[in-house]
Protein backbone atom coordinates (compact mmCIF):
# COMPACT_ATOMS: atom_id res chain seq x y z
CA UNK A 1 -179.65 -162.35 -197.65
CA UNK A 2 -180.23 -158.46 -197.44
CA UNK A 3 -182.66 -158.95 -194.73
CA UNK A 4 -180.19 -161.08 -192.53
CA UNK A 5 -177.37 -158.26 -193.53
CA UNK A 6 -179.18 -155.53 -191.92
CA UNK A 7 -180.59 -157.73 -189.22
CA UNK A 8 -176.86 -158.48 -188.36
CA UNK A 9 -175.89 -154.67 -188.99
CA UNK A 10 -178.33 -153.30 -186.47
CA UNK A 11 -177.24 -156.40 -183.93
CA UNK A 12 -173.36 -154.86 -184.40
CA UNK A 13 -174.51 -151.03 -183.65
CA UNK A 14 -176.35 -151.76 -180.55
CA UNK A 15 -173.41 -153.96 -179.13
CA UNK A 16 -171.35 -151.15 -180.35
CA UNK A 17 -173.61 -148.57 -178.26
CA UNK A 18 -173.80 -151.20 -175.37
CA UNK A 19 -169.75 -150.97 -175.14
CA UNK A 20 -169.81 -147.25 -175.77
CA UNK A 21 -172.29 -146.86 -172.74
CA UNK A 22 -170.32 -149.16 -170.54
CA UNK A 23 -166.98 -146.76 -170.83
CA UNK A 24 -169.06 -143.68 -171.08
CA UNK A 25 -171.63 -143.62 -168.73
CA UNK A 26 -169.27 -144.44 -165.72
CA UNK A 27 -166.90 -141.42 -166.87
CA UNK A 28 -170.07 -139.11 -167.10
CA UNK A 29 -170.84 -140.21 -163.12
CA UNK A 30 -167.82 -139.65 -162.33
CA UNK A 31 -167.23 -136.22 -163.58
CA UNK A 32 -170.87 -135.43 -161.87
CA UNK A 33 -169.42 -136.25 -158.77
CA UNK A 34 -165.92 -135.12 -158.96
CA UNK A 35 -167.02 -131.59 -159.51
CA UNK A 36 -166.55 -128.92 -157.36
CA UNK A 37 -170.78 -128.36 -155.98
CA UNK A 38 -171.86 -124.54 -156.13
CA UNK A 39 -174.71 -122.88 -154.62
CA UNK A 40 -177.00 -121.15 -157.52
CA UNK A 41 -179.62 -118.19 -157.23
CA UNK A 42 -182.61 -118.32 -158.35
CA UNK A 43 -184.97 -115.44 -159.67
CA UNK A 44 -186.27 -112.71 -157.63
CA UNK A 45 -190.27 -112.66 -156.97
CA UNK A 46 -191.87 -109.65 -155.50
CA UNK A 47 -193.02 -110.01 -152.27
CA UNK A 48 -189.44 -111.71 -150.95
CA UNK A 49 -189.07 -109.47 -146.90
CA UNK A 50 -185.94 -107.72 -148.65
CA UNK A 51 -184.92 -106.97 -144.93
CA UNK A 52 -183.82 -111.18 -144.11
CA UNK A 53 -181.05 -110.50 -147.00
CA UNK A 54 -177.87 -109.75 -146.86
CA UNK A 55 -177.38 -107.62 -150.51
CA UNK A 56 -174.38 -107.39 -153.05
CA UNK A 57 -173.66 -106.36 -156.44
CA UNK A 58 -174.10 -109.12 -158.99
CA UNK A 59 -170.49 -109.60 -160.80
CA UNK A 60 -170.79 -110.38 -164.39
CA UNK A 61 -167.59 -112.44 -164.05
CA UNK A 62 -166.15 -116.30 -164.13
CA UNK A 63 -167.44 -118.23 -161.17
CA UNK A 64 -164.31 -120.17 -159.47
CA UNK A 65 -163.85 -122.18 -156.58
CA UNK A 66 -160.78 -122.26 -154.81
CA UNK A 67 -159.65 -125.04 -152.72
CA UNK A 68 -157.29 -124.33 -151.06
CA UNK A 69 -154.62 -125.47 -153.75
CA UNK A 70 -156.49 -124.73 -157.39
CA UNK A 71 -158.96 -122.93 -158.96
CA UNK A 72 -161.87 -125.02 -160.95
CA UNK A 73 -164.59 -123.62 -162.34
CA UNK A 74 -168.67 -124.52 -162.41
CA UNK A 75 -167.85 -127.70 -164.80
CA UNK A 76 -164.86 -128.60 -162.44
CA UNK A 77 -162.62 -127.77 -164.98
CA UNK A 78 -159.23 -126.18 -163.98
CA UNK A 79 -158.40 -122.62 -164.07
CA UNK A 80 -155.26 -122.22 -164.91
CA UNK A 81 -153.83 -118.77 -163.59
CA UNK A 82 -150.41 -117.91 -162.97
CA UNK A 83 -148.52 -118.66 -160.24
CA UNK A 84 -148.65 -115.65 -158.99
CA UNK A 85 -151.92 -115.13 -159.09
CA UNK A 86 -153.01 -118.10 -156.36
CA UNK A 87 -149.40 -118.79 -154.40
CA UNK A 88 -150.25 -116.62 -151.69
CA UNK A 89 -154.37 -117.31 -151.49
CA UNK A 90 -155.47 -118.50 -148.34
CA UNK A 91 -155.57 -122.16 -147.51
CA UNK A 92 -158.97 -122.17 -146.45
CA UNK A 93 -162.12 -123.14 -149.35
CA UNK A 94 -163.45 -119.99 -150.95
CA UNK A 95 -166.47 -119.34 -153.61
CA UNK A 96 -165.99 -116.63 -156.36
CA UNK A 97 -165.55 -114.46 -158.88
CA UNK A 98 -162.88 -113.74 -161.04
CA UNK A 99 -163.61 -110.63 -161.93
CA UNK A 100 -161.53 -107.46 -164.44
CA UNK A 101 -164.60 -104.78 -164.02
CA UNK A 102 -168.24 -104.29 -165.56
CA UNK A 103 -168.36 -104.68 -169.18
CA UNK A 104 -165.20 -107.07 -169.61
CA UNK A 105 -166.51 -110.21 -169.35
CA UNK A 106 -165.14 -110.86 -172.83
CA UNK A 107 -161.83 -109.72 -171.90
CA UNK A 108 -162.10 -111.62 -168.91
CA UNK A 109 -162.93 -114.72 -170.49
CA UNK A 110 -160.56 -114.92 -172.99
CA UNK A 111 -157.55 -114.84 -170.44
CA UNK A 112 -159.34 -117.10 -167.90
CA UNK A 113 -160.06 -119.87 -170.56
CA UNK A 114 -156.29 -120.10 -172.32
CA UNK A 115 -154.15 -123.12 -171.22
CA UNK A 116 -151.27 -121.29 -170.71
CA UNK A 117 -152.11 -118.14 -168.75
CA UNK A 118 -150.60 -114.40 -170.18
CA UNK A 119 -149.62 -112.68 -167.01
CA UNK A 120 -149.84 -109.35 -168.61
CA UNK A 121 -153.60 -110.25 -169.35
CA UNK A 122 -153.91 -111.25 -165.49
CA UNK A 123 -152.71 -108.59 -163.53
CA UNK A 124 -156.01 -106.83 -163.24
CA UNK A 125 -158.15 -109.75 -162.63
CA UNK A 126 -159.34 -109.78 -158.76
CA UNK A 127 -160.85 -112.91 -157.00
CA UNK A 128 -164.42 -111.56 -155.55
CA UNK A 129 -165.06 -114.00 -152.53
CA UNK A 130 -168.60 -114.34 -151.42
CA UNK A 131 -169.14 -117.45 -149.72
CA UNK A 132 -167.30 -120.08 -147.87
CA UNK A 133 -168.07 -123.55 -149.00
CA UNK A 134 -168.69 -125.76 -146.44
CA UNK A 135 -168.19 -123.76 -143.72
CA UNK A 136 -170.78 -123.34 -140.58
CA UNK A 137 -172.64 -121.03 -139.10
CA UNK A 138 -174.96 -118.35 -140.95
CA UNK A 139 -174.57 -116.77 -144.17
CA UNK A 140 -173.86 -113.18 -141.57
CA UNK A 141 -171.43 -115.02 -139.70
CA UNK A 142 -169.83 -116.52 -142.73
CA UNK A 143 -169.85 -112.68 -144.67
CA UNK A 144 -167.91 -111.74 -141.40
CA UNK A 145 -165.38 -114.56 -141.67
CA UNK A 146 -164.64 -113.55 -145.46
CA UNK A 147 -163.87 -110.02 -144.37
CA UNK A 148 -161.60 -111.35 -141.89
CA UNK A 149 -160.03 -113.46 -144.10
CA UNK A 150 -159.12 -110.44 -146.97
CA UNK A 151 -158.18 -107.96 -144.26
CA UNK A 152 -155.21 -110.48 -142.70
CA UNK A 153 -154.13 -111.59 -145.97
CA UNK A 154 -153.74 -107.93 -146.85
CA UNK A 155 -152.32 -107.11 -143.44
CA UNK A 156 -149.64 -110.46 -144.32
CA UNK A 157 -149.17 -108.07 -147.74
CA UNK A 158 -150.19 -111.31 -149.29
CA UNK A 159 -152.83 -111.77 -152.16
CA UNK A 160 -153.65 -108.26 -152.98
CA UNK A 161 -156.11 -109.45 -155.95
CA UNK A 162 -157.87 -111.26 -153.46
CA UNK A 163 -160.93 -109.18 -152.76
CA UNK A 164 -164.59 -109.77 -150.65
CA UNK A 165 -168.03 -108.85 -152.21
CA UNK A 166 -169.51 -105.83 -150.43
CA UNK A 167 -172.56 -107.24 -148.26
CA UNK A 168 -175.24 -104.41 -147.23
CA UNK A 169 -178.98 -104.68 -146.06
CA UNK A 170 -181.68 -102.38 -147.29
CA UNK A 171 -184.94 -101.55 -145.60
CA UNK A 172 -187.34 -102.72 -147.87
CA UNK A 173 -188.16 -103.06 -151.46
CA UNK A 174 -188.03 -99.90 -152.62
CA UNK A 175 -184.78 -99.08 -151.44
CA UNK A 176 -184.00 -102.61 -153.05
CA UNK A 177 -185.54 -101.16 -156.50
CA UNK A 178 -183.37 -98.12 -156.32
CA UNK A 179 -180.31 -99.61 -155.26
CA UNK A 180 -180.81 -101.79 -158.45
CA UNK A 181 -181.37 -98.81 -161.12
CA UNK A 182 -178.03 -96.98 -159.61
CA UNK A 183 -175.76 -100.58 -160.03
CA UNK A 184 -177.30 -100.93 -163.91
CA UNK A 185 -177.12 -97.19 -164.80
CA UNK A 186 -173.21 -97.33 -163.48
CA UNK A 187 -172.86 -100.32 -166.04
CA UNK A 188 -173.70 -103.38 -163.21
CA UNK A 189 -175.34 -106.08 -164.13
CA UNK A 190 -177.97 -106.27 -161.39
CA UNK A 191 -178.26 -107.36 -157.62
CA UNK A 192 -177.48 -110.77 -155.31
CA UNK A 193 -179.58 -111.44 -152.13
CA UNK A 194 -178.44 -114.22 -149.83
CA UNK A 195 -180.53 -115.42 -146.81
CA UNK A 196 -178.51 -113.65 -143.83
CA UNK A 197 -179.49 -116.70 -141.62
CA UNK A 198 -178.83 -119.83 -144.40
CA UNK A 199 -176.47 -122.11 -143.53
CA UNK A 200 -174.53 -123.43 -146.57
CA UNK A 201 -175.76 -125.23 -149.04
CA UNK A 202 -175.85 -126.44 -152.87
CA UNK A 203 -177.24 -126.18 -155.37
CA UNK A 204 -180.07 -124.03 -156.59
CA UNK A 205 -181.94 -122.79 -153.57
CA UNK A 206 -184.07 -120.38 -152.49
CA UNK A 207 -181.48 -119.10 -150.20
CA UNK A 208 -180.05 -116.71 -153.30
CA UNK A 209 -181.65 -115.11 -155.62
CA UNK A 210 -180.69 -112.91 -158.50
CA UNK A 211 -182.56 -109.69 -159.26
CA UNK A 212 -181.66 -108.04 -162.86
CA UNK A 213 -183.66 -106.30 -165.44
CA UNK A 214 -183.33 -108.59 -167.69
CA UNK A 215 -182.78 -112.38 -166.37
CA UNK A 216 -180.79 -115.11 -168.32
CA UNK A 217 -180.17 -119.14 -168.48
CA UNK A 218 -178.51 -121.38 -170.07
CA UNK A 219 -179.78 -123.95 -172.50
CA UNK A 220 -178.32 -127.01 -174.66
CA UNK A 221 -178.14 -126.47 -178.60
CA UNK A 222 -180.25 -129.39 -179.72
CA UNK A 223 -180.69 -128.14 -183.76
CA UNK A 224 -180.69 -125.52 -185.95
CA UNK A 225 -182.52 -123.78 -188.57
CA UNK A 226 -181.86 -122.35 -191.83
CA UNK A 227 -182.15 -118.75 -192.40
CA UNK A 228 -184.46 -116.71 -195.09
CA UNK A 229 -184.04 -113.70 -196.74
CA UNK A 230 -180.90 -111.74 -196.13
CA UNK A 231 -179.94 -114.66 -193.55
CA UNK A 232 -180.46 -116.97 -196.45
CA UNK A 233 -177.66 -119.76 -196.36
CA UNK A 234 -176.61 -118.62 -192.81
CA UNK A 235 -177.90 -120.02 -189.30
CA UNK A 236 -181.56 -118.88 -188.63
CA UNK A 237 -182.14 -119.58 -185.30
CA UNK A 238 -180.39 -122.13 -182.65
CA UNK A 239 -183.58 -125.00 -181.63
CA UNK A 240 -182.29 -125.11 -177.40
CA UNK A 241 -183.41 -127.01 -174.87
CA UNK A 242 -183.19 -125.84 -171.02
CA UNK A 243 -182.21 -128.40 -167.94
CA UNK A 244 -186.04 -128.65 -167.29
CA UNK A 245 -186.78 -129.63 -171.01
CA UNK A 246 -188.30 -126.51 -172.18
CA UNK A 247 -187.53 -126.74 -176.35
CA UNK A 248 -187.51 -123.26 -177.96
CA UNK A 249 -185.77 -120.94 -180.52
CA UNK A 250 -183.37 -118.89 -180.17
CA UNK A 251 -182.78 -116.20 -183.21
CA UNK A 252 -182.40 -112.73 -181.37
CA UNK A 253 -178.76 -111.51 -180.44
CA UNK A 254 -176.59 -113.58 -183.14
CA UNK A 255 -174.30 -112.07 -184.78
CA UNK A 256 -173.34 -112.22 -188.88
CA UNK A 257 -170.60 -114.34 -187.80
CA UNK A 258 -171.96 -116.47 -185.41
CA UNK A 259 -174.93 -116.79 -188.17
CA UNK A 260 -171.98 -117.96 -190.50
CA UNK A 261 -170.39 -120.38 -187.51
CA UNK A 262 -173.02 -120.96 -185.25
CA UNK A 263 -172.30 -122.83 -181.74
CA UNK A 264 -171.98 -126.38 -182.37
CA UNK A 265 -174.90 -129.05 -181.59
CA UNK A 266 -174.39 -129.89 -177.64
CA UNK A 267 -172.96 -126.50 -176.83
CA UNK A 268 -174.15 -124.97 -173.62
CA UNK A 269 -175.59 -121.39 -174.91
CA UNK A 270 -176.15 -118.63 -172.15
CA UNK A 271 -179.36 -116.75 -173.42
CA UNK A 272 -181.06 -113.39 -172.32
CA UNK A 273 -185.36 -113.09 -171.07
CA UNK A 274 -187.54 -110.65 -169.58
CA UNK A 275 -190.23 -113.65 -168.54
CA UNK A 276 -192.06 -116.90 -168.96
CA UNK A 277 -195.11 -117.74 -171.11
CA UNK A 278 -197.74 -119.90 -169.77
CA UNK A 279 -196.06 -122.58 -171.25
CA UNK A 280 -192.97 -122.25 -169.46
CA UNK A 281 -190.63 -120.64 -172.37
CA UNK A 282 -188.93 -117.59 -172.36
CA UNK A 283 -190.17 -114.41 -173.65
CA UNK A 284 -188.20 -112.30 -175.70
CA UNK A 285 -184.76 -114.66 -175.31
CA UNK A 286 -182.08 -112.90 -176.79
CA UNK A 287 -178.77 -115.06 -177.61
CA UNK A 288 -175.89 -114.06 -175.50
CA UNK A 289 -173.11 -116.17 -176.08
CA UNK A 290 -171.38 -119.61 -175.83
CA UNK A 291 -171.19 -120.90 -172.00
CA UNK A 292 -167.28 -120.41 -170.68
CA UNK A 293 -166.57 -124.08 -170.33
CA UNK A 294 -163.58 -123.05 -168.43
């Protein structure tokens, strides 16, 4: 009789993760699809002919797309900024950052990710345009069309938070190296470099690339560990696991409170590195914080 109870009990669970799946899994496709595509960078390697490139500073902000009616961010989520703030943007698609200056991405984030937006905590956020999605042409002709785009809106005394990313070119790579020690000694974050002659595109490509002193990523909390000694009965170190399945740990950077009330299990964790091992897993990943879902 116990036998045919469990028998029957695991029968129940499966057709209960059979239904689960069937509302589920559609939902997860569709979100896939219904958000807003972005083109990521990928890291710098030595050797890259720094002179193809056209160069920016690399904006430690909230990526947001605008299309033409609302702002969504990476997940396709909706931004929800003031009135204000996007009544007078441009019609046209643009690709961004919202951005308050280097070193307030916390600042930044809190006012970006609240449901009902605090003007008072907007008005010195600026929307950093550096790409137009969709649009033809070259990455040099598209830079051109941004610039264009600012100036009349400006001209219209329309959208003055509406800004464009600086794009330069630099002779070769040690110009490139220089130019990056002056952005992080002013309190940057480090440099973009976008193919001059790319057409758009998706995804991550080769097309972009990031180049910082220290690199990061972002990787899915899959466990965690206990801690010893003066961490003993706090968080010891987040078990993550990266889009291409790397597994690894992740101690470095927490803080006593986030030790005490660590990101949840399926949180998307934005982590710190200097390199890879042979094996493919970070070295010397330093916790950063919890992925804006916003």
């Amino acid at each position: 009789m116990q036998h045919n109870r469990r028998f029957f009990l695991c029968q129940l669970l499966t057709l209960y993760a059979s239904v689960i799946d069937a509302f589920i899994l559609p939902y997860k496709a569709f979100a896939a699809e219904a958000a807003p595509q972005f083109l990521l960078a990928q890291q710098y390697k030595s050797g890259v002919d720094v002179t193809q490139y056209l160069i920016s500073e690399k904006y430690d902000g909230v990526r947001a797309m605008w299309d033409g009616k609302q702002l969504y961010s990476r997940q396709g989520n909706l931004i929800n900024a003031p009135a204000w703030f996007t009544k007078d943007l441009p019609k046209t698609p643009l690709d961004g950052e919202l951005w308050l200056g280097r070193g307030q991405f916390d600042a930044l984030s809190g006012a970006v990710r609240k449901d009902v937006p605090i003007d008072a905590e907007w008005q010195g956020i600026t929307y950093n345009i550096f790409e137009l999605p969709d649009a033809t042409g070259t990455f040099e002709a598209r830079a051109k069309r941004m610039v264009a785009i600012v100036n009349q809106a400006h001209i219209d005394n329309k959208a003055p938070q509406l800004k464009v990313v600086t794009q330069f070119r630099l002779k070769d790579d040690a110009a490139l190296q220089a130019r990056l020690k002056q952005v992080v000694k002013s309190g940057g974050e480090g440099l973009m470099l976008h193919l001059a002659s790319a057409e758009y595109t998706t995804g991550r490509s080769a097309v972009l690339v990031k180049l910082k002193p220290l690199y990061d990523g972002e990787a899915t909390v899959i466990a965690h560990t206990a801690g010893k000694g003066k961490y003993q009965g706090k968080l010891g170190a987040l078990v993550v696991k990266t889009p291409e399945g790397i597994t690894f740990k992740l101690g470095t950077g927490l803080s006593d409170a986030e030790r005490e009330n660590p990101p949840k299990i399926g949180s998307l964790v934005t982590y710190t590195y200097k390199d890879f091992t042979k094996n493919g897993k970070p070295k010397f990943a330093r916790f950063l914080r919890v992925r804006d879902e916003k």
